[in-house]
N, C-alpha and C. Protein backbone atom coordinates (compact mmCIF):
# COMPACT_ATOMS: atom_id res chain seq x y z
N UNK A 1 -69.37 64.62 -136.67
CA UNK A 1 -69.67 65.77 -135.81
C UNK A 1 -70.77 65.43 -134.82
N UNK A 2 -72.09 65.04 -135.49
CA UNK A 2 -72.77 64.33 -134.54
C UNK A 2 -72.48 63.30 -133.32
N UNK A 3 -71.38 62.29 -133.77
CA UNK A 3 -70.72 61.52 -132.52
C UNK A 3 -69.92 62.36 -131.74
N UNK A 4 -69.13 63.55 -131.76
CA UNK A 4 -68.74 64.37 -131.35
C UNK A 4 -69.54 65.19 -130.27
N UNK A 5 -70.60 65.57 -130.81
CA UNK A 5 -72.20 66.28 -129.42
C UNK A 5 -72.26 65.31 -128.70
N UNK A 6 -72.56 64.18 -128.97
CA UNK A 6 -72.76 62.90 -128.43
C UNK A 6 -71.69 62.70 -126.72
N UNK A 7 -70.87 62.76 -127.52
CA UNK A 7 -69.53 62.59 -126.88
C UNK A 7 -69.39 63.55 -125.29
N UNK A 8 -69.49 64.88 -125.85
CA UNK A 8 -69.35 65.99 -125.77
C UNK A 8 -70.96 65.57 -124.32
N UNK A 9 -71.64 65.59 -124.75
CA UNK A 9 -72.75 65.64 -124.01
C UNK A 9 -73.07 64.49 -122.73
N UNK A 10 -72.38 63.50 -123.08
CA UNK A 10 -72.26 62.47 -122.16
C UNK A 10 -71.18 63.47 -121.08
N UNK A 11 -70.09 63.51 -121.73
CA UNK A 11 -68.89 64.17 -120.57
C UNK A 11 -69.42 65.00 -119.76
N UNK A 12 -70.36 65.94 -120.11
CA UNK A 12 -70.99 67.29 -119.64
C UNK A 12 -71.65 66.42 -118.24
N UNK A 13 -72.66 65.65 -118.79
CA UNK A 13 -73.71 65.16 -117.78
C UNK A 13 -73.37 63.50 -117.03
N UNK A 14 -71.87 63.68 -117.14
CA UNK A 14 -71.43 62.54 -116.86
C UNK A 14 -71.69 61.95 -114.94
N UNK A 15 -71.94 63.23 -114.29
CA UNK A 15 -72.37 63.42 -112.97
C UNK A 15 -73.91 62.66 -112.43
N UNK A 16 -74.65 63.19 -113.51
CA UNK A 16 -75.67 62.73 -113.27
C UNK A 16 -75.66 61.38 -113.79
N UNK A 17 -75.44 61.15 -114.86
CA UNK A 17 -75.45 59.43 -115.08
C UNK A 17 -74.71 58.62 -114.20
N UNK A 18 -73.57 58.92 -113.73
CA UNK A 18 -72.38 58.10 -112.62
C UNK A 18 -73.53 58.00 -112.20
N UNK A 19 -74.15 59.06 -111.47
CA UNK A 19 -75.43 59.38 -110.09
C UNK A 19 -76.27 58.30 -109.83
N UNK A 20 -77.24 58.39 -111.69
CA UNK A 20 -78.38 57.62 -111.74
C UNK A 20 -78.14 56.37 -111.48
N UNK A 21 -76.69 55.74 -112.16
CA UNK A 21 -76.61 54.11 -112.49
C UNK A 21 -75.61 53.35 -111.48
N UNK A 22 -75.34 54.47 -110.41
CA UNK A 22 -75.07 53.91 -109.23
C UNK A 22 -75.22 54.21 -107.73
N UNK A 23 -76.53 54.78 -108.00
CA UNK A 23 -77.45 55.52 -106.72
C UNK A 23 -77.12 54.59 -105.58
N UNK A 24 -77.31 53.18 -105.79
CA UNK A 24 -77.76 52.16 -105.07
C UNK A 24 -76.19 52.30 -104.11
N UNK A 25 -75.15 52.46 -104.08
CA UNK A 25 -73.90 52.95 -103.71
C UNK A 25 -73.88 54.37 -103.06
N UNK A 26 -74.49 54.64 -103.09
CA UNK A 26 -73.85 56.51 -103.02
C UNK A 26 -74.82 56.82 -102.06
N UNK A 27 -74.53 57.56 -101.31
CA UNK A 27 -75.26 58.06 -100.30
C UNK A 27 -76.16 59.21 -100.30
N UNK A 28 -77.44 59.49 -99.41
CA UNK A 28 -77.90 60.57 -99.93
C UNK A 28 -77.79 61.94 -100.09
N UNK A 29 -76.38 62.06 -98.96
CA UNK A 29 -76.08 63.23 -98.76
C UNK A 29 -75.17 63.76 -100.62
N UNK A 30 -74.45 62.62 -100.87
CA UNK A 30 -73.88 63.01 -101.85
C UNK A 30 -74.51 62.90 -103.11
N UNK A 31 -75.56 62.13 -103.04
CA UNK A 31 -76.46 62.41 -104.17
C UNK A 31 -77.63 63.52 -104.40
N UNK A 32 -77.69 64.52 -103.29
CA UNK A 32 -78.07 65.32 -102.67
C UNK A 32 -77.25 66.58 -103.86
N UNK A 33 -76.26 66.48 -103.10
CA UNK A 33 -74.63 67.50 -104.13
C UNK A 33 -74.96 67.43 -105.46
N UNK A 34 -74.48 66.27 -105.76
CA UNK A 34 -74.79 65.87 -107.68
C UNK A 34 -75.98 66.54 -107.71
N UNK A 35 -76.86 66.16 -107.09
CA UNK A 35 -78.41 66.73 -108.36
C UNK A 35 -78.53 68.31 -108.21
N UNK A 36 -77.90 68.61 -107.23
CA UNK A 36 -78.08 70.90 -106.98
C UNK A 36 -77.33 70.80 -107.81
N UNK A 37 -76.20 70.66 -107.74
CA UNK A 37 -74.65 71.85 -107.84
C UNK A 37 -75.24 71.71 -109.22
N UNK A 38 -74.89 70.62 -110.39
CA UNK A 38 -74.52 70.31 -111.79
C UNK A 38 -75.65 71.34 -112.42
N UNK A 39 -77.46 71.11 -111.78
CA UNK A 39 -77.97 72.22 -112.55
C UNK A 39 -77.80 73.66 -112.36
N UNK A 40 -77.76 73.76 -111.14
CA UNK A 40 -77.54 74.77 -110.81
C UNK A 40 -76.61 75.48 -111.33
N UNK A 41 -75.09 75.27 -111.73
CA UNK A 41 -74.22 75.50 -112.49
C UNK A 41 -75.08 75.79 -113.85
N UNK A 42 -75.17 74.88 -114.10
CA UNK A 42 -75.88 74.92 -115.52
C UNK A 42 -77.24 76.26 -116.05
N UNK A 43 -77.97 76.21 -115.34
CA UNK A 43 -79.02 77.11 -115.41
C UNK A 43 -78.71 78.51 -114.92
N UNK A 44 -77.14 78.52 -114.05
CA UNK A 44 -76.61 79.94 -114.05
C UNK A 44 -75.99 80.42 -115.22
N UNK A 45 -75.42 79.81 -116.29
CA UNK A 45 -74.86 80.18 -117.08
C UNK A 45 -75.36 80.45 -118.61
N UNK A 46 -76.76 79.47 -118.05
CA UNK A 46 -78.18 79.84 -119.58
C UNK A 46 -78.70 81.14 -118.80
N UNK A 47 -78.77 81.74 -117.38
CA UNK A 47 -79.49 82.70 -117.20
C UNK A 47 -79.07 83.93 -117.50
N UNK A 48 -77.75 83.81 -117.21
CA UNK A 48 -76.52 84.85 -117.65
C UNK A 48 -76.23 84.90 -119.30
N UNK A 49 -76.07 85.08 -120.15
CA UNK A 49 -75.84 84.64 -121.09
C UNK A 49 -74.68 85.36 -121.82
N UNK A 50 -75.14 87.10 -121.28
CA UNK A 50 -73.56 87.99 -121.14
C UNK A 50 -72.37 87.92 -120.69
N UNK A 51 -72.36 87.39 -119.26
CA UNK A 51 -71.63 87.39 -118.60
C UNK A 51 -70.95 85.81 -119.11
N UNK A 52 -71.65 84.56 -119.54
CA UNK A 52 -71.09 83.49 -120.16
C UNK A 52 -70.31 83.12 -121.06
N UNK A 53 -70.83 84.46 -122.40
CA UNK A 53 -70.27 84.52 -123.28
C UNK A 53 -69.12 85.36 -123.07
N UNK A 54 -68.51 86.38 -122.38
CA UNK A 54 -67.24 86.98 -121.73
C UNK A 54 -66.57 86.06 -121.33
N UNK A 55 -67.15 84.77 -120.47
CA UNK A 55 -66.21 83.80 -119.88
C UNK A 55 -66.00 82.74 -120.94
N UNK A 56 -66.33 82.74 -121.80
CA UNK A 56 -65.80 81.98 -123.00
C UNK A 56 -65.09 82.40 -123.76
N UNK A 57 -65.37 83.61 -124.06
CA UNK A 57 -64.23 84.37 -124.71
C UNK A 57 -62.59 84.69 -124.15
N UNK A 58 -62.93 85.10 -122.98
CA UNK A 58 -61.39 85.06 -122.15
C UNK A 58 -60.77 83.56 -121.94
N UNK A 59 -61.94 82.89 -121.90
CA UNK A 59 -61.41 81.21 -121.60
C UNK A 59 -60.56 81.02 -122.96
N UNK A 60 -61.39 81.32 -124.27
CA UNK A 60 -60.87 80.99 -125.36
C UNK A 60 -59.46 81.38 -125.42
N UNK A 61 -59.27 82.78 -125.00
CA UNK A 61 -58.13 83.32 -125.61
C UNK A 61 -56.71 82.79 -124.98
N UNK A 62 -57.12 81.90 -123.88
CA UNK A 62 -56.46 81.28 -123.26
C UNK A 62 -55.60 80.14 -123.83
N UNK A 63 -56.32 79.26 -124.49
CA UNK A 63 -56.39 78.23 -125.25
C UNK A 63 -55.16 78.10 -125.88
N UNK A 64 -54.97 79.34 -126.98
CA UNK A 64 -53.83 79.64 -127.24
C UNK A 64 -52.15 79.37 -126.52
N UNK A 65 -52.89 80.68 -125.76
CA UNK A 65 -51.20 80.25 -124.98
C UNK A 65 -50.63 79.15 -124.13
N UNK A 66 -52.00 78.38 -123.73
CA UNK A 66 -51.48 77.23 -123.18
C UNK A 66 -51.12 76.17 -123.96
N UNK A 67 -51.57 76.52 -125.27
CA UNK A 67 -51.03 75.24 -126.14
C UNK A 67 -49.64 75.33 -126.56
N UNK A 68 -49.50 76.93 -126.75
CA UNK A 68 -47.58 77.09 -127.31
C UNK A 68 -47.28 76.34 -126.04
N UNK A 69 -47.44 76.71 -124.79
CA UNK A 69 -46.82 76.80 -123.86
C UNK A 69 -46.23 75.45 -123.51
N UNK A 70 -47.56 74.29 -123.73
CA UNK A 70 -47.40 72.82 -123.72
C UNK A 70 -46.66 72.12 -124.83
N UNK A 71 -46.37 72.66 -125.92
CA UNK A 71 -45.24 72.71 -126.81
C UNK A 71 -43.95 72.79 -126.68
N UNK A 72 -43.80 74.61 -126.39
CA UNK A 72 -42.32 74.77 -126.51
C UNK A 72 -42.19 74.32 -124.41
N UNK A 73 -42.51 74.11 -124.29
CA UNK A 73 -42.27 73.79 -122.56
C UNK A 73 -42.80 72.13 -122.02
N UNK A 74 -42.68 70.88 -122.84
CA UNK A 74 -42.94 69.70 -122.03
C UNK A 74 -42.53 69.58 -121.04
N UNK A 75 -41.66 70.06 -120.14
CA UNK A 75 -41.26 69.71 -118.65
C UNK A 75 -41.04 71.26 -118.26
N UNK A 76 -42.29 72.25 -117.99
CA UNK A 76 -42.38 73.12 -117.22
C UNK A 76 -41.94 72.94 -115.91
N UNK A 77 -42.15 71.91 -115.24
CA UNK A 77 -41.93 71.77 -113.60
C UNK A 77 -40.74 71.40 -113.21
N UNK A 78 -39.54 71.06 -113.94
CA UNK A 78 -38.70 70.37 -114.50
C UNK A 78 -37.11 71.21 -113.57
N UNK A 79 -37.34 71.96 -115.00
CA UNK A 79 -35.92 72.83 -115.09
C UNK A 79 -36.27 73.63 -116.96
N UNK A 80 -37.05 74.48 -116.31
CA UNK A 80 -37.51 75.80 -117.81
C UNK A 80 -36.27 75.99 -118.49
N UNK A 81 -35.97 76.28 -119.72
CA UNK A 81 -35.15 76.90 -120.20
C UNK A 81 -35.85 77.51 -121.70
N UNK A 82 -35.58 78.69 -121.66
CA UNK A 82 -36.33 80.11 -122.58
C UNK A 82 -35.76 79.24 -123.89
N UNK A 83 -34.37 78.94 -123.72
CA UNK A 83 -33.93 78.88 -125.36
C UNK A 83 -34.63 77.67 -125.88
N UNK A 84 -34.39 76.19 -124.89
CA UNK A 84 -34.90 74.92 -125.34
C UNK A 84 -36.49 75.40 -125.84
N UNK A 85 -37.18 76.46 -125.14
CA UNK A 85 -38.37 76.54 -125.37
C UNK A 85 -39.14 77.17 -126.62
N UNK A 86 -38.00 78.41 -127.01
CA UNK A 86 -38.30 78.74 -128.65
C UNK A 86 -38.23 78.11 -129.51
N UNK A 87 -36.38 77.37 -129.59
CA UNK A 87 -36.62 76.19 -130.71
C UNK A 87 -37.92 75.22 -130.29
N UNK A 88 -38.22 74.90 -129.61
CA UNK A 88 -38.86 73.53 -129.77
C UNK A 88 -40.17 74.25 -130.49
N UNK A 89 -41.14 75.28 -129.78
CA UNK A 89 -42.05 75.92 -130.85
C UNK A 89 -41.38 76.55 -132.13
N UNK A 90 -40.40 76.91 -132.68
CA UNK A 90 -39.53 77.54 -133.75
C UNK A 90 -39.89 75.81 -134.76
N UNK A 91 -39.46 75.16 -133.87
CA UNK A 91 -39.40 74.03 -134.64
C UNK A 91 -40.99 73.12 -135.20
N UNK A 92 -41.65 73.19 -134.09
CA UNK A 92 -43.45 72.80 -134.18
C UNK A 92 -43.81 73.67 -135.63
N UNK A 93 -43.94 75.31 -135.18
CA UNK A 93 -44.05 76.02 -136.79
C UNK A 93 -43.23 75.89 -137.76
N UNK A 94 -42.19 75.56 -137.82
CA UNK A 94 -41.90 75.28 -138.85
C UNK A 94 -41.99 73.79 -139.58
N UNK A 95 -42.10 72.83 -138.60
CA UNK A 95 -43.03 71.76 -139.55
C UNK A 95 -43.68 71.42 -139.85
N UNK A 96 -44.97 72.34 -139.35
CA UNK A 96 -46.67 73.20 -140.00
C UNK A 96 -46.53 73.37 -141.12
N UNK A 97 -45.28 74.03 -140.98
CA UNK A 97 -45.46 75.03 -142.50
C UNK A 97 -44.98 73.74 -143.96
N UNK A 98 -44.13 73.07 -143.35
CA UNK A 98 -43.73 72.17 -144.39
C UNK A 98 -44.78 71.30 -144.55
N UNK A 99 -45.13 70.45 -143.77
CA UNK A 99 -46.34 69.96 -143.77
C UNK A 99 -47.34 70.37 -144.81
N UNK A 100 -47.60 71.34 -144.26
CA UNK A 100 -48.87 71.85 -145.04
C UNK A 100 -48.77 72.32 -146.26
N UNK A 101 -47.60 73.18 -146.54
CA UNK A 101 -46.75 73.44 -147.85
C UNK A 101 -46.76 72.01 -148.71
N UNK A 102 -46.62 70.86 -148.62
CA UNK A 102 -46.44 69.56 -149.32
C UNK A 102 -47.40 68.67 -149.12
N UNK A 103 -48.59 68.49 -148.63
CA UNK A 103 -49.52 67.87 -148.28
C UNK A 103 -50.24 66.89 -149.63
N UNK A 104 -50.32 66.41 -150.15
CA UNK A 104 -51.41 65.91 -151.43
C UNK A 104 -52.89 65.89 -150.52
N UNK A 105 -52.91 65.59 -149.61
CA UNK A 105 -54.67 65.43 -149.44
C UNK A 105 -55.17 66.59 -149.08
N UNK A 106 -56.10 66.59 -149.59
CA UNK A 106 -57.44 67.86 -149.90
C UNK A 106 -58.74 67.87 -149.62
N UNK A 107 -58.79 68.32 -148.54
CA UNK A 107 -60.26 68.09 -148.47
C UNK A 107 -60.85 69.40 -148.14
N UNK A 108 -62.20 69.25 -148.40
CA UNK A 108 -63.35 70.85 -148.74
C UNK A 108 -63.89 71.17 -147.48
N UNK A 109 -65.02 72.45 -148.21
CA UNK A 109 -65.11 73.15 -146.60
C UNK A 109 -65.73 72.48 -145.44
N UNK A 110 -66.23 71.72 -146.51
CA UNK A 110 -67.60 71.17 -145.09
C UNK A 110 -67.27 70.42 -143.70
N UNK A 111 -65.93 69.83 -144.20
CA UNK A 111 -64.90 69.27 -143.71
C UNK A 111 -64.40 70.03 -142.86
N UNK A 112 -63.79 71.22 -143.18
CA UNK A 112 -62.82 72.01 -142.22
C UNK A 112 -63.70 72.91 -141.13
N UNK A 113 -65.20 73.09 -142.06
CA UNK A 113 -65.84 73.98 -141.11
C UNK A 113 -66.44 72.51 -139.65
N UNK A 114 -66.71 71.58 -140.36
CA UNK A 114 -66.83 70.70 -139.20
C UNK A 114 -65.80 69.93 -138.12
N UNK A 115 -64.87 70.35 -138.48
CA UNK A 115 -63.36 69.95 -138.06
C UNK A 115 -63.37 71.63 -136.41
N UNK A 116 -63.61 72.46 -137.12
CA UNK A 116 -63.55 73.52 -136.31
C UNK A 116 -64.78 73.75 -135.37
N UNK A 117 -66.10 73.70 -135.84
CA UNK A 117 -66.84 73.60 -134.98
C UNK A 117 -66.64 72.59 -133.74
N UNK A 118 -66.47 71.17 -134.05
CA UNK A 118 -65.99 70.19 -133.12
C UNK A 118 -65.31 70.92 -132.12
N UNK A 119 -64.24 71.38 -132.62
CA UNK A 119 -63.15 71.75 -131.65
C UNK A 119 -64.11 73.31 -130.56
N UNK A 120 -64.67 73.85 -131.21
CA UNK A 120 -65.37 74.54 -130.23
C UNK A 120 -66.23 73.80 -129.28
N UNK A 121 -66.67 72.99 -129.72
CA UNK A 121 -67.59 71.98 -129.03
C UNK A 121 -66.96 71.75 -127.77
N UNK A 122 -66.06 70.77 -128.24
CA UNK A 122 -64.90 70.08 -127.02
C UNK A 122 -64.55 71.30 -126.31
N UNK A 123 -64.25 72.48 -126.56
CA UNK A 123 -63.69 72.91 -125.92
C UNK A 123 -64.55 73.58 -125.03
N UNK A 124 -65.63 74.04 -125.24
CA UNK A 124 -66.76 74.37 -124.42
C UNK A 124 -67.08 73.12 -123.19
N UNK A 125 -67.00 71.91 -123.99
CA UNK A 125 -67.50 71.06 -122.68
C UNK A 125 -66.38 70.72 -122.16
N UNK A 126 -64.99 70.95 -122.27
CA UNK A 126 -64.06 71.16 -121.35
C UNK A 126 -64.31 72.11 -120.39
N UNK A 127 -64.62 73.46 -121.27
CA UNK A 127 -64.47 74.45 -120.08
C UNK A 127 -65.93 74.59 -119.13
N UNK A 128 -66.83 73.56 -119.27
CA UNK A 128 -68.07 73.04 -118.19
C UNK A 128 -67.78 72.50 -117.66
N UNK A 129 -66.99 71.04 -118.19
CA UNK A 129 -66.71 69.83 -117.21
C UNK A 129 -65.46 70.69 -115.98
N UNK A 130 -64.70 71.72 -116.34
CA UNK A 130 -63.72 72.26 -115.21
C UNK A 130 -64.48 73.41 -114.17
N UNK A 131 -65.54 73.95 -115.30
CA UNK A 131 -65.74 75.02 -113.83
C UNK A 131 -66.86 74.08 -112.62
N UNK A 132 -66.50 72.78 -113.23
CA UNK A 132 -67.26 72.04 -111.59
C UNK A 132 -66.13 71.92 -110.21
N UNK A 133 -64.90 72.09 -110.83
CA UNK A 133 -64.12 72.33 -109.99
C UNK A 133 -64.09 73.02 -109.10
N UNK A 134 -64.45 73.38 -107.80
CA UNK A 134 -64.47 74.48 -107.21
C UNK A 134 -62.52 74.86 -106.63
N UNK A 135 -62.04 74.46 -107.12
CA UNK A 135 -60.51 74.83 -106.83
C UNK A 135 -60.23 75.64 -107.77
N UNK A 136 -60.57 75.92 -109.00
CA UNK A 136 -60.11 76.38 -110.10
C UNK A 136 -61.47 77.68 -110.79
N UNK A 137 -62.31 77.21 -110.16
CA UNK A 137 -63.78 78.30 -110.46
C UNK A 137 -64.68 78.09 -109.75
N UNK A 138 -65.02 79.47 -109.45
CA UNK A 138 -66.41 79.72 -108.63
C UNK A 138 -67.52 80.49 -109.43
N UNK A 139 -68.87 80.01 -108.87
CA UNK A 139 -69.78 80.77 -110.44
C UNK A 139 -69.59 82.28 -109.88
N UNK A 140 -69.45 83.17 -110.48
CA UNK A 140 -69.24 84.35 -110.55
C UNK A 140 -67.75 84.93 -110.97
N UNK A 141 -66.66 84.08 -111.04
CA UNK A 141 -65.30 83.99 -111.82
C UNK A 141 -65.03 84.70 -112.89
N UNK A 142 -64.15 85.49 -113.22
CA UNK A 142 -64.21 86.07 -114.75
C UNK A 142 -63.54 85.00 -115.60
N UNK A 143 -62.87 83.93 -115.36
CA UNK A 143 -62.36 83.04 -115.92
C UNK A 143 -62.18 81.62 -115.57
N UNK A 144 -62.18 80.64 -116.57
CA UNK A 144 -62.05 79.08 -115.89
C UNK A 144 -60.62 78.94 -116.01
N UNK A 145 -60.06 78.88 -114.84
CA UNK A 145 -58.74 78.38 -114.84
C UNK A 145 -58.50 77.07 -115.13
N UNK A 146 -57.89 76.34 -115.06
CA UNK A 146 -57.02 74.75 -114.84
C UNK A 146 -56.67 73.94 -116.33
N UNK A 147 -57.30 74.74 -117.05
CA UNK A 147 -57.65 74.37 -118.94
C UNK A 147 -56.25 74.22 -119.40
N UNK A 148 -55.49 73.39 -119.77
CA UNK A 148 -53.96 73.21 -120.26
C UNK A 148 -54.32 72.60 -121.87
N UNK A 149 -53.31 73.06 -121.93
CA UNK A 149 -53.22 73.12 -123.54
C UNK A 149 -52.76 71.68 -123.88
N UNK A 150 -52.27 70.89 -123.04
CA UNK A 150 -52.40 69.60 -123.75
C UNK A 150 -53.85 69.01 -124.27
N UNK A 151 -54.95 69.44 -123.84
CA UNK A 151 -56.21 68.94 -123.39
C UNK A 151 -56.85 68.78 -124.99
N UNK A 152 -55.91 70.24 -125.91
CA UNK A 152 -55.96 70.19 -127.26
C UNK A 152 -55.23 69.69 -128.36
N UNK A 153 -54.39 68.71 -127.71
CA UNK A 153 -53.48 68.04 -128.68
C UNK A 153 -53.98 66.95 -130.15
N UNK A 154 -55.66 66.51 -129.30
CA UNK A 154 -55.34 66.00 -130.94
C UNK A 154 -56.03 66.46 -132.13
N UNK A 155 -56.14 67.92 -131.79
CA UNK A 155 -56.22 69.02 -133.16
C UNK A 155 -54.79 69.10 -134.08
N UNK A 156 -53.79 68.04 -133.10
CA UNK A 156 -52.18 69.21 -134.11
C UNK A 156 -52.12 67.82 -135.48
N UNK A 157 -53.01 66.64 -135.57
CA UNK A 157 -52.44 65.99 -136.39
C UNK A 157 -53.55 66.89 -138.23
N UNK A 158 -54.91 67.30 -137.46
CA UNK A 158 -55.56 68.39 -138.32
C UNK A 158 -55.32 69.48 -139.01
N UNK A 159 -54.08 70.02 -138.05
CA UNK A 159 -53.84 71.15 -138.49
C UNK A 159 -53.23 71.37 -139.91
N UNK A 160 -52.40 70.47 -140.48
CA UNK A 160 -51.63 70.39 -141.73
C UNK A 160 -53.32 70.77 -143.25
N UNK A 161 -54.12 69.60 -142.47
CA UNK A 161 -55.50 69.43 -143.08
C UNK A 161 -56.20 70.88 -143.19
N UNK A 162 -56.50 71.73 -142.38
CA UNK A 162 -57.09 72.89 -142.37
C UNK A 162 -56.41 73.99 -143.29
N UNK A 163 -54.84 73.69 -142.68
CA UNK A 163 -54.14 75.06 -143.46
C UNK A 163 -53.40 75.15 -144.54
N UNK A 164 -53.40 73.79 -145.01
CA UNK A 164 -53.04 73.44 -146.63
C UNK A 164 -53.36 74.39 -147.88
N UNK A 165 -54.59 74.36 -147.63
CA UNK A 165 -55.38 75.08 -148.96
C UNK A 165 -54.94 76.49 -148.53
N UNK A 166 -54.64 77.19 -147.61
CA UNK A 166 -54.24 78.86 -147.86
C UNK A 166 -52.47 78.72 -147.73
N UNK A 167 -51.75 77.82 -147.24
CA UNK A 167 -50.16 78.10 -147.46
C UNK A 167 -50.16 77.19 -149.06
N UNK A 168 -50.64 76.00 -149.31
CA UNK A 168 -50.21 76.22 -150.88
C UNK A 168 -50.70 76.84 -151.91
N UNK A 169 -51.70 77.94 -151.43
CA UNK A 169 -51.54 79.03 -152.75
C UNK A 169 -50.59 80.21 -152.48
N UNK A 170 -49.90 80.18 -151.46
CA UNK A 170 -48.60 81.19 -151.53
C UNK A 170 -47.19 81.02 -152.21
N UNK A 171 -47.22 79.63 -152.38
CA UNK A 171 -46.20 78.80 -153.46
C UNK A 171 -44.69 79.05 -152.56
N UNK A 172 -45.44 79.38 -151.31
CA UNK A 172 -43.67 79.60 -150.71
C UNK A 172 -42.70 78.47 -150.72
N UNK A 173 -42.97 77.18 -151.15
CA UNK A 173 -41.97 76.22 -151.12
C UNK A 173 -42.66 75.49 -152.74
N UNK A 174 -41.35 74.87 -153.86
CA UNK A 174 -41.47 74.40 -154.88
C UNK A 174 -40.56 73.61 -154.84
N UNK A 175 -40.94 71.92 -155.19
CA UNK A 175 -40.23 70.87 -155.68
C UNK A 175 -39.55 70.51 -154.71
N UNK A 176 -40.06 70.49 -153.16
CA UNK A 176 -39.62 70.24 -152.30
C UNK A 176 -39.33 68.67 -151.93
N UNK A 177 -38.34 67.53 -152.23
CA UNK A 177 -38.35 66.66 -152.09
C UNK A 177 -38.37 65.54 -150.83
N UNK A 178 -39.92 65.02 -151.13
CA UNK A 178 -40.48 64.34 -150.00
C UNK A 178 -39.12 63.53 -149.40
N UNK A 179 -38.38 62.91 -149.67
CA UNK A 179 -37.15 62.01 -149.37
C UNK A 179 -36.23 62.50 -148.24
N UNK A 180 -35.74 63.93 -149.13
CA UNK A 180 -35.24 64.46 -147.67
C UNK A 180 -35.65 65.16 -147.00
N UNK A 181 -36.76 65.68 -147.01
CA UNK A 181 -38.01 66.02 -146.04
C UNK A 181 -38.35 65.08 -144.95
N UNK A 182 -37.80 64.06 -145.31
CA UNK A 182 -38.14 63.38 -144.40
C UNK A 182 -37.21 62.86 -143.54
N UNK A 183 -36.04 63.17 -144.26
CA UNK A 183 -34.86 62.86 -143.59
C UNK A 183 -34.39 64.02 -142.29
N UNK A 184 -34.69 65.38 -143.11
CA UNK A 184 -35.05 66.57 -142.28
C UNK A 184 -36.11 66.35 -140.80
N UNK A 185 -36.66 65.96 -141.02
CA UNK A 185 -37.82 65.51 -139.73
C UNK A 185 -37.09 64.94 -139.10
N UNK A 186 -36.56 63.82 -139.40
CA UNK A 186 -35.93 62.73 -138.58
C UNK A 186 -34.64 62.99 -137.97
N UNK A 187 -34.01 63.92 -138.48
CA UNK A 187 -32.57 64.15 -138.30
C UNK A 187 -33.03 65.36 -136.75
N UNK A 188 -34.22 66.73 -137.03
CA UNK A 188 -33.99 67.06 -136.48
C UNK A 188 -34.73 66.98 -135.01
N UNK A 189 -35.80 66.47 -135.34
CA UNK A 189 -36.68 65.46 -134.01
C UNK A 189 -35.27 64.72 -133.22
N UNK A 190 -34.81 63.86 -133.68
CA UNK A 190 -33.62 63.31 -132.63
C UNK A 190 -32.59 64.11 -132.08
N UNK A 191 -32.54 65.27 -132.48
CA UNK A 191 -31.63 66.86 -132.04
C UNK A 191 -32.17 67.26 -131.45
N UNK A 192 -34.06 67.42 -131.39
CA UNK A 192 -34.65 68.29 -130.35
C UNK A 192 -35.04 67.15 -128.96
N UNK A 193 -35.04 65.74 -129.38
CA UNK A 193 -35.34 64.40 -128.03
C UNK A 193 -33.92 65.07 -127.22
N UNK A 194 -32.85 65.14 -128.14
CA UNK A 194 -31.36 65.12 -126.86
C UNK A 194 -31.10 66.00 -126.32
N UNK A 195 -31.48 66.87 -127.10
CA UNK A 195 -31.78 68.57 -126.46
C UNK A 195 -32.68 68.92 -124.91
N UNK A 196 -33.84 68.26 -125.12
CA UNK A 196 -34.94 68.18 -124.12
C UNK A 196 -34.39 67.26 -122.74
N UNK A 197 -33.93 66.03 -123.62
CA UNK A 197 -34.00 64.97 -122.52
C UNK A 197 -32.67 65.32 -121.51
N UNK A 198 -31.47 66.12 -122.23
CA UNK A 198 -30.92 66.68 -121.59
C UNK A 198 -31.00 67.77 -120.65
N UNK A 199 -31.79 68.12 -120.89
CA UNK A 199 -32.04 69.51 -120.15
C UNK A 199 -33.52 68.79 -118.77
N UNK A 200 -34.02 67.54 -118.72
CA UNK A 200 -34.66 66.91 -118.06
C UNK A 200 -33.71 65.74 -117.06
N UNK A 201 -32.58 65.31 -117.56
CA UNK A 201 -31.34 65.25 -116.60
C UNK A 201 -31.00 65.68 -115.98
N UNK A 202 -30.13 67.10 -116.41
CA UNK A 202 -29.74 68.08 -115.39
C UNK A 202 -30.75 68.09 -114.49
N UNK A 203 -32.05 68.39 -114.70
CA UNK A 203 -32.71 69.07 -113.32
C UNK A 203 -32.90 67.95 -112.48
N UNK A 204 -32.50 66.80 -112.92
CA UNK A 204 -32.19 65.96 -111.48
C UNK A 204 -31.00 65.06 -111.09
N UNK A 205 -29.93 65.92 -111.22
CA UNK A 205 -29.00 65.64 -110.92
C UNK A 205 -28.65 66.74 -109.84
């Protein structure tokens, strides 16, 4: 978690370091830019603290739907189709659920609560590192736009990890055999590739 702030904190102030460690390049007008805008941004949103926490919250709730969305929709720009787009999320939840339903590894809270904080982390210094964008946010914005839900993809290999311990005490699946479980994956992953890749043909033909 600590390499994570780390992480997290470099990306944030990644402006000013580019800045510092290659001044000798950069001109003054634009090193001028870097040193206002980044605090300035910054010290508007510690001054505000109401209005910050609203824009995190709506940002958050966002999060969500852009992640189904980047799911059941890999080629939005493409050629959409509603149906390809339920199964393919129909299909994501339902191999959550198996997943997590059959899992052997176990791990405790300290784990999951640090697994989740992270992800707030990142996602906060996502939604800093974007409202430098001025295409996508201006400070006074009720929301940071441009945030896509791929940006959260590598929470989905976690997710089995987090939600284990509350779907296997519902016992909704027993004696489920790993063998063709796995054959199940495989059979229907290559039904949903021909499905997709077809429907990524057509739209350019």
């Amino acid at each position: 978690m600590l390499l994570g702030c780390i992480l997290v904190t470099i990306w944030i102030k990644q402006e000013t370091l580019l800045n510092f460690l290659f001044s000798g390049g950069a001109s003054a007008g634009s090193s001028a830019v870097v040193n206002t805008l980044v605090p300035e941004r910054l010290m508007f949103f510690i001054n505000h603290p109401f209005y910050t926490l609203a824009l995190l919250l709506r940002s958050f709730s966002d999060v969500f739907v852009t992640f189904q969305n980047s799911i059941s929709s890999p080629w939005p720009f493409i050629s959409p189709s509603q149906l390809i787009s339920s199964i393919n999320f129909i299909y994501f939840l339902i191999s959550l659920l198996l997943l997590s339903a059959t899992l052997k590894i176990q791990v405790n809270n300290f784990f999951r609560w640090g697994i989740s904080i992270l992800f707030f982390v990142i996602t906060i210094g996502i939604f800093y590192a974007i409202s430098g964008d001025p295409r996508v946010y201006k400070l006074g914005d009720l929301h940071i736009g441009g945030v896509q839900g791929r940006y959260h993809f590598y929470m989905i290999p976690l997710l089995p990890l987090l939600l284990s311990p509350s779907i296997q005490k519902l016992n909704l699946i027993n004696d489920l055999n790993e063998s063709k479980l796995s054959v199940f994956f495989m059979k229907t992953s290559y039904i949903l590739l021909f499905l997709n890749t077809c429907v990524g043909m057509y739209a350019y033909l």
